[in-house]
Protein backbone atom coordinates (compact mmCIF):
# COMPACT_ATOMS: atom_id res chain seq x y z
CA UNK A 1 13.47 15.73 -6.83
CA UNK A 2 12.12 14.45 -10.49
CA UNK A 3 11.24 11.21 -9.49
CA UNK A 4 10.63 8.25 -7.16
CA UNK A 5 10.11 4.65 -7.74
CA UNK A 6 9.73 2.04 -5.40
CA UNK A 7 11.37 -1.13 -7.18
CA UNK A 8 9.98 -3.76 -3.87
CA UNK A 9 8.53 -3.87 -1.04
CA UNK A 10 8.57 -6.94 1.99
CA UNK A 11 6.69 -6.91 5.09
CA UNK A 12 9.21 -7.97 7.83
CA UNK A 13 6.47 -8.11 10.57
CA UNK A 14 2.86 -6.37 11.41
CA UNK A 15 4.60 -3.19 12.00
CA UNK A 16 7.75 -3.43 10.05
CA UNK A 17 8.73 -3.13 6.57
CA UNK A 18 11.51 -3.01 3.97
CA UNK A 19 11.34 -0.98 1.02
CA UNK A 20 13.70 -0.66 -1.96
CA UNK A 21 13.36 2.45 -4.19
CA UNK A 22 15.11 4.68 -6.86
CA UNK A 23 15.38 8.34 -6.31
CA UNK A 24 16.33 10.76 -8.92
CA UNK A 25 17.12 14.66 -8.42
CA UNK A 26 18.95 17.37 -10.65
CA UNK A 27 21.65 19.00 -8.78
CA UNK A 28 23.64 21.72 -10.40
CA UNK A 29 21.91 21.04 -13.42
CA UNK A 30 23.30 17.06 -13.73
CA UNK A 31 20.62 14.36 -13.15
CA UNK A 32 21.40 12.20 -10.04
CA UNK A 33 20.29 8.49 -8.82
CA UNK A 34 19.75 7.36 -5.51
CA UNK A 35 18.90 3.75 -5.29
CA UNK A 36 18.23 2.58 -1.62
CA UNK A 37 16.85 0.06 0.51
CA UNK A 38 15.25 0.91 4.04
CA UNK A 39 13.42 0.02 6.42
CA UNK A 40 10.58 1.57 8.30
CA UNK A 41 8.48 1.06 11.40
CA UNK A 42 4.78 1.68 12.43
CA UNK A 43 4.26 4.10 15.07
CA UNK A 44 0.69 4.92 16.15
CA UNK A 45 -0.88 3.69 12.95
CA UNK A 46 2.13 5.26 10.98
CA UNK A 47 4.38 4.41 8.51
């Protein structure tokens, strides 16, 4: 991995949350881009 940026972020609820985000990695030697959007929930304090 040679980078990560998170492009947004939106509280759903107290213990959820959506993030969008741009991922980029090197594989065989070619830069790559992963641009996502996912969602997470809090579990005992954490994310």
């Amino acid at each position: 991995w040679i980078g990560l940026e998170v492009r947004a972020h939106r509280p759903l609820a107290d213990d959820r949350a959506e993030v969008e985000f741009l991922a980029r990695c090197r594989i065989g030697g070619r830069a790559q881009r992963l641009h996502e959007t996912s969602r997470f929930v809090m579990e005992g304090g954490h994310w």
